[in-house]
C-alpha atoms as a PDB file:
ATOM      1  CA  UNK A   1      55.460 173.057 103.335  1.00  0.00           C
ATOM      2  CA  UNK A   2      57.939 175.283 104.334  1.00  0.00           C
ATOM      3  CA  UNK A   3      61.745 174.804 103.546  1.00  0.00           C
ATOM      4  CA  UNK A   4      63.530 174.257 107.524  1.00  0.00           C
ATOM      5  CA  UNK A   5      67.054 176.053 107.289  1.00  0.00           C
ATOM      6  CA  UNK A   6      69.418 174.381 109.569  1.00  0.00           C
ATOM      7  CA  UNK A   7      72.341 176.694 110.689  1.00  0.00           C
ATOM      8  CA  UNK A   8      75.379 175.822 112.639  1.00  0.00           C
ATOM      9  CA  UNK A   9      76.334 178.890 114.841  1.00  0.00           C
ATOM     10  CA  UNK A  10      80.560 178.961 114.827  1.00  0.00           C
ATOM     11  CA  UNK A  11      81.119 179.570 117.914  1.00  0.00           C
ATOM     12  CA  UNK A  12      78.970 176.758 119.350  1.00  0.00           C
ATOM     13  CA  UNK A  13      80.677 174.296 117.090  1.00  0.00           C
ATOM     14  CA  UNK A  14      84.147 175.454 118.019  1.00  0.00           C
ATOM     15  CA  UNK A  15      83.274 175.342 121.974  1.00  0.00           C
ATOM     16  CA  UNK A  16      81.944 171.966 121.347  1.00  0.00           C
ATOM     17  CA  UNK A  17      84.596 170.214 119.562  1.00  0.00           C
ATOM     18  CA  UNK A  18      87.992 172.214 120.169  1.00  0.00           C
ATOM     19  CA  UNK A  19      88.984 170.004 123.083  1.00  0.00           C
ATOM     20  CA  UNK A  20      88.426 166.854 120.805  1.00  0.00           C
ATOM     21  CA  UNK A  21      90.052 168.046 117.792  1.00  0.00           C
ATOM     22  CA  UNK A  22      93.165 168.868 120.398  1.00  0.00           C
ATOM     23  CA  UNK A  23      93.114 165.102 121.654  1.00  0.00           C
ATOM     24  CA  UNK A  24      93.074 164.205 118.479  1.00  0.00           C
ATOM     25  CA  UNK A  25      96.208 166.140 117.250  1.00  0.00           C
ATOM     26  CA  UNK A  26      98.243 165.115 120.707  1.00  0.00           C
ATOM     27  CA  UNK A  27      97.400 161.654 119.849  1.00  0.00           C
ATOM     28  CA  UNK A  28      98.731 161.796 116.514  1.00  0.00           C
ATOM     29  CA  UNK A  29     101.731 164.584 116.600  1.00  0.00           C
ATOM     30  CA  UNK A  30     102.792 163.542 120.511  1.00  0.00           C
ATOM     31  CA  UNK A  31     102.952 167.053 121.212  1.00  0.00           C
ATOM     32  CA  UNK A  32     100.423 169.170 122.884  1.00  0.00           C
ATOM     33  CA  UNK A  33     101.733 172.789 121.752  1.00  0.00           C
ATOM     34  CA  UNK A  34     101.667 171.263 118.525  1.00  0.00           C
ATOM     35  CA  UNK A  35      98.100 169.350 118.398  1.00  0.00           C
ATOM     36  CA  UNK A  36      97.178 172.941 119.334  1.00  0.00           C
ATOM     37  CA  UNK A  37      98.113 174.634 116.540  1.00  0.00           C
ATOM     38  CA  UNK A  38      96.612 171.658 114.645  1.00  0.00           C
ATOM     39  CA  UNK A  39      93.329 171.698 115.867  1.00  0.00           C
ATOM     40  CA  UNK A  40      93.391 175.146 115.409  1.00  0.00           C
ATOM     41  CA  UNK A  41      94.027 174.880 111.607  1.00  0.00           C
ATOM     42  CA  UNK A  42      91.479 172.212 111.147  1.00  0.00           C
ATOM     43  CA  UNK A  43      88.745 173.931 112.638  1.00  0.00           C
ATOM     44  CA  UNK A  44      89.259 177.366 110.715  1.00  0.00           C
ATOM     45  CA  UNK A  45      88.710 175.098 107.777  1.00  0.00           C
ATOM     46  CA  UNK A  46      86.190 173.814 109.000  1.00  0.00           C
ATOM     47  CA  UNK A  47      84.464 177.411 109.567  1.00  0.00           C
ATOM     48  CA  UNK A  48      85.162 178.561 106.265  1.00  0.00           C
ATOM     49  CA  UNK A  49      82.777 175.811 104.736  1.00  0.00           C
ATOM     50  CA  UNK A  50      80.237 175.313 107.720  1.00  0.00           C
ATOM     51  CA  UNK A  51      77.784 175.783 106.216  1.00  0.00           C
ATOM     52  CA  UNK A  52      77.995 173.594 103.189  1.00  0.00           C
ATOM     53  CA  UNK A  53      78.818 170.715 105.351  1.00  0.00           C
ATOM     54  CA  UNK A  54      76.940 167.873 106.047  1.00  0.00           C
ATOM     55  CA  UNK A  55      78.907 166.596 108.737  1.00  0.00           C
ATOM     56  CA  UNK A  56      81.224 169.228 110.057  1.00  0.00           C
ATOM     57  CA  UNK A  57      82.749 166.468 112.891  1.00  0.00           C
ATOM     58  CA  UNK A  58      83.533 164.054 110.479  1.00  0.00           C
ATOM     59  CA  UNK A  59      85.027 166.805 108.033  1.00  0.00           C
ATOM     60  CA  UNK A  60      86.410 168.429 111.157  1.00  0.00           C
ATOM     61  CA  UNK A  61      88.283 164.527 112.219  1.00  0.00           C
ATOM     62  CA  UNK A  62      89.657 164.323 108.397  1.00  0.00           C
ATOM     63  CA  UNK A  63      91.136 167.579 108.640  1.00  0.00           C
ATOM     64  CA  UNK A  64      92.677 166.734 112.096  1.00  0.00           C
ATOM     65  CA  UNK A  65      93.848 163.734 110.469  1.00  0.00           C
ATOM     66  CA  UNK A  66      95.514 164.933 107.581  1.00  0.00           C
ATOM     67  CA  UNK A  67      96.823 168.112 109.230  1.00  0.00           C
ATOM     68  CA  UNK A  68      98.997 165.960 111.623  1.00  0.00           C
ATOM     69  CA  UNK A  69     100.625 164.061 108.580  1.00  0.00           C
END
């Protein structure tokens, strides 16, 4: 049988879960301009191993998580 390749495009993952990841960071940090630069940090390190991931939203949530520490 042939090997199925599942790819995650970046910009489909980053439309889909930027407004989370930005809930997530106001709900930790209390402050929105901050949560944004938060989220935004999370999810370029999320994009740098996308495709190696088996769950990008859970990785994505940690990296929220510990961001806002």
């Amino acid at each position: 049988m042939d090997e199925i390749e599942l790819t995650i495009d970046h910009d489909d993952f980053y439309r889909r879960h930027h407004a989370d990841a930005v809930r997530w960071a106001t709900a930790l940090v209390g402050d929105r301009a901050v949560a944004e630069e938060l989220a935004q940090d999370a999810l370029v390190a999320v994009d740098r191993k996308l495709g190696e991931l088996d769950n990008p939203g859970g990785y994505l949530r940690t990296a929220v998580v510990n961001a806002g520490r």
